[in-house]
N, C-alpha and C. Protein backbone atom coordinates (compact mmCIF):
# COMPACT_ATOMS: atom_id res chain seq x y z
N UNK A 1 1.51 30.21 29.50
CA UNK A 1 1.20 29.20 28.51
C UNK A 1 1.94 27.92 28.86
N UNK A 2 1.49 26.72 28.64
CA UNK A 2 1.93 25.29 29.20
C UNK A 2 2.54 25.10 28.11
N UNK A 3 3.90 24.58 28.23
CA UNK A 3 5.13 23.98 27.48
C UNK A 3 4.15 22.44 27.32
N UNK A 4 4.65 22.11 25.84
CA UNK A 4 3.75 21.16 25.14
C UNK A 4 4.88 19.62 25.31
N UNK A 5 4.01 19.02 25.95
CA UNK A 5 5.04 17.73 25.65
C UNK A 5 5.00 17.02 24.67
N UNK A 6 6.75 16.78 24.51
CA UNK A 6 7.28 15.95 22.77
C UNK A 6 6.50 14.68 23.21
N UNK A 7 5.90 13.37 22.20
CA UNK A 7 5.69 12.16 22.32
C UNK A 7 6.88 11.74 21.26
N UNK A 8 6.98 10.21 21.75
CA UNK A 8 8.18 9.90 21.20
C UNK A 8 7.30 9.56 19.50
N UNK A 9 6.23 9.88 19.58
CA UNK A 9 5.87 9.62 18.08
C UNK A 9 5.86 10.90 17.12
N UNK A 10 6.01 12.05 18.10
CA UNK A 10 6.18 12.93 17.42
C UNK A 10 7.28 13.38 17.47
N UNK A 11 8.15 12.84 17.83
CA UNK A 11 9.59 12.92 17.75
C UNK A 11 10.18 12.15 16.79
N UNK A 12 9.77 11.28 16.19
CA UNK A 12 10.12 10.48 15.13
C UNK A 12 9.55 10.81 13.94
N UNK A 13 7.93 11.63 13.81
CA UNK A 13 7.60 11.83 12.66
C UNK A 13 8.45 13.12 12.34
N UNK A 14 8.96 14.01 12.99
CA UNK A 14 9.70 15.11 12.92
C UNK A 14 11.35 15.03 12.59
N UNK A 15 11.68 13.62 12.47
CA UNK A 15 12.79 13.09 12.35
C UNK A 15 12.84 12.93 11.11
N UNK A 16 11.68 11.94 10.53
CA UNK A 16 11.39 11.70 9.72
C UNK A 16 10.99 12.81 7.86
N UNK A 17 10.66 13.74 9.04
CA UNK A 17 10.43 15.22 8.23
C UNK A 17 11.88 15.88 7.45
N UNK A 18 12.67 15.85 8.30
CA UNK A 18 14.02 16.17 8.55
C UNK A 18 14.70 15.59 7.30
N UNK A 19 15.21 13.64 7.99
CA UNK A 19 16.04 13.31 6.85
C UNK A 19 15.12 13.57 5.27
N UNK A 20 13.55 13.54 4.96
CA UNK A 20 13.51 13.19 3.70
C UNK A 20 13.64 14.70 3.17
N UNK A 21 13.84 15.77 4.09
CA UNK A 21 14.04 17.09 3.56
C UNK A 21 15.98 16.75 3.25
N UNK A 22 16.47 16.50 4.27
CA UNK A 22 17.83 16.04 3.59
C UNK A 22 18.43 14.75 2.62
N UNK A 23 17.87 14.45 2.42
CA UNK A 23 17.43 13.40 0.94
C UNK A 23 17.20 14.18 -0.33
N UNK A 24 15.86 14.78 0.21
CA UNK A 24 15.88 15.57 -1.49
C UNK A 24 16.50 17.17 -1.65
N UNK A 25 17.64 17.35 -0.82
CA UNK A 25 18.18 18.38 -0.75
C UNK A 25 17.20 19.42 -1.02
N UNK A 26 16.36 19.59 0.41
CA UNK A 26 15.30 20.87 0.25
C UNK A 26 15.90 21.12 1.10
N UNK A 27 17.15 20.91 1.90
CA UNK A 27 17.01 21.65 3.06
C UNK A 27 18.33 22.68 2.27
N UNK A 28 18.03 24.01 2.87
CA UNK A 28 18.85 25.43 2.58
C UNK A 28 20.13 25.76 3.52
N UNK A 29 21.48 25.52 2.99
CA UNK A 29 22.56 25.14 3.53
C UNK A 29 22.42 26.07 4.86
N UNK A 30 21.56 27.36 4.93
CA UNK A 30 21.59 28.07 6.00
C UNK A 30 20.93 27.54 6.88
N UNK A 31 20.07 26.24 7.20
CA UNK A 31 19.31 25.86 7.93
C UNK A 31 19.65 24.41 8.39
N UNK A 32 20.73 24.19 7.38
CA UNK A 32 21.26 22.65 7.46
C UNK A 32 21.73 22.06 9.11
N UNK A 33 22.47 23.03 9.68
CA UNK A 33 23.26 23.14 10.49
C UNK A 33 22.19 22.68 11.82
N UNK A 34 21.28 23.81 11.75
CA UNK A 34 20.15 23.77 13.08
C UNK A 34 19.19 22.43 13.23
N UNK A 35 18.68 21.97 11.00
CA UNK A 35 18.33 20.88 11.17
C UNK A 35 18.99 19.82 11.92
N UNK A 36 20.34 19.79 11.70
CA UNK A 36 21.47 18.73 12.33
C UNK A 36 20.87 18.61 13.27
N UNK A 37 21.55 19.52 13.91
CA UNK A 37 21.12 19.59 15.87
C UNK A 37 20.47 19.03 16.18
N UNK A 38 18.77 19.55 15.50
CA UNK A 38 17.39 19.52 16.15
C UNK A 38 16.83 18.00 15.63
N UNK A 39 17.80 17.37 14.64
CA UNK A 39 18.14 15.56 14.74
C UNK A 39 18.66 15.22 15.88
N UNK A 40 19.67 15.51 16.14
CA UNK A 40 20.56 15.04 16.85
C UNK A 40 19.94 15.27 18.61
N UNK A 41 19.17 16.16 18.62
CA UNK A 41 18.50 16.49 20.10
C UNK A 41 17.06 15.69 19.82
N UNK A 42 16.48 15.35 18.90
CA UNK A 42 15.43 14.36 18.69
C UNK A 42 15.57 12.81 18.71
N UNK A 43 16.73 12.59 18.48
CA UNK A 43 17.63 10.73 18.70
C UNK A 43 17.69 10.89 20.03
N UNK A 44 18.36 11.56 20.93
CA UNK A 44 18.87 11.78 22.11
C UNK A 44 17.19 11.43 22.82
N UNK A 45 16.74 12.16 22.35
CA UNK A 45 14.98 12.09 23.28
C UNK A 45 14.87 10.65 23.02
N UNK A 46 14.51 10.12 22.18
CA UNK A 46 14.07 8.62 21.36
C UNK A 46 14.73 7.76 22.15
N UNK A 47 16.15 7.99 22.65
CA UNK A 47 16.89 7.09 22.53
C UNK A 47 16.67 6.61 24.05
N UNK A 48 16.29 7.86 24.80
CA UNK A 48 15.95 8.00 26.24
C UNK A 48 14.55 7.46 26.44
N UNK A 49 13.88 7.88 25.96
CA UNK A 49 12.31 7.49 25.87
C UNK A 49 12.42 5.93 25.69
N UNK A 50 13.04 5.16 25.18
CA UNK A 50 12.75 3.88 24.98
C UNK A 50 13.93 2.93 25.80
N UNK A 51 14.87 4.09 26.19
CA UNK A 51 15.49 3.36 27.91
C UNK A 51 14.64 3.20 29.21
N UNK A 52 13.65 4.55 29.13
CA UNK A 52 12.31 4.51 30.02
C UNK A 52 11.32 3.81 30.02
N UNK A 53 11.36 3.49 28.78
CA UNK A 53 10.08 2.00 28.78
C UNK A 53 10.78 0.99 29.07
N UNK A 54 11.71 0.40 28.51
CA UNK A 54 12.11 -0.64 28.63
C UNK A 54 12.58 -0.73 30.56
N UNK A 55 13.48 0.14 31.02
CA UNK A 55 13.05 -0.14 32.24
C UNK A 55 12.03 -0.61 33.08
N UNK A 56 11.10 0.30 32.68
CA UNK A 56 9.37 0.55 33.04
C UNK A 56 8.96 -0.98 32.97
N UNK A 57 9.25 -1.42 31.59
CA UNK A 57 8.65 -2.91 31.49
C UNK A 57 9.48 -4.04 32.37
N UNK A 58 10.38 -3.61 32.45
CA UNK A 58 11.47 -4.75 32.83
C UNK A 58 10.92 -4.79 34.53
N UNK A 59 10.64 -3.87 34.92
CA UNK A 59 10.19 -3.82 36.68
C UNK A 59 8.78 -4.52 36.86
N UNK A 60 7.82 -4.04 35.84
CA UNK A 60 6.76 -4.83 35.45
C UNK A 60 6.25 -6.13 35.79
N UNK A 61 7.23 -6.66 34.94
CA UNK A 61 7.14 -8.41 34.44
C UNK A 61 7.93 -8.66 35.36
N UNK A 62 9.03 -8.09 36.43
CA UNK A 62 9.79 -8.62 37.64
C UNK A 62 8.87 -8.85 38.68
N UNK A 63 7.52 -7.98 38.49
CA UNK A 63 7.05 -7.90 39.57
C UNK A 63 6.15 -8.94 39.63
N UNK A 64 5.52 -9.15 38.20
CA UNK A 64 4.42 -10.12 38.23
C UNK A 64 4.84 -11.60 38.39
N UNK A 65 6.50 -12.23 38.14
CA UNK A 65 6.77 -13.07 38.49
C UNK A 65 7.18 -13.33 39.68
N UNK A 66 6.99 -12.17 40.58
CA UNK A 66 7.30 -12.39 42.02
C UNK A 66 6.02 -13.12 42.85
């Protein structure tokens, strides 16, 4: 079976899922912990994903003014 790739938009709506479950305290102190993480390993993606574009673009527009 093919491992599904994250998009960084679905990495943010899943973020998004997250804090408003920790907002309205739905999340169940036994699950709190893993939610953390699986924030904290979803920023980490985001945060990378948009170091990769911005590179990406920055070589881009270097190139077209060459």
């Amino acid at each position: 079976m093919a491992k599904k790739t994250l998009t960084y938009q679905q990495a943010i709506e899943e973020l998004e899922t997250i804090l408003s479950k920790m907002e309205n305290n739905e999340l169940e102190i036994d699950h709190l912990s893993n939610q953390v993480k699986r924030a904290s390993e979803l920023i980490s993606f985001c945060k990378d994903k948009l170091k990769r574009t911005e590179e990406d673009v920055s070589k881009i527009l270097d190139k077209m003014e060459s």
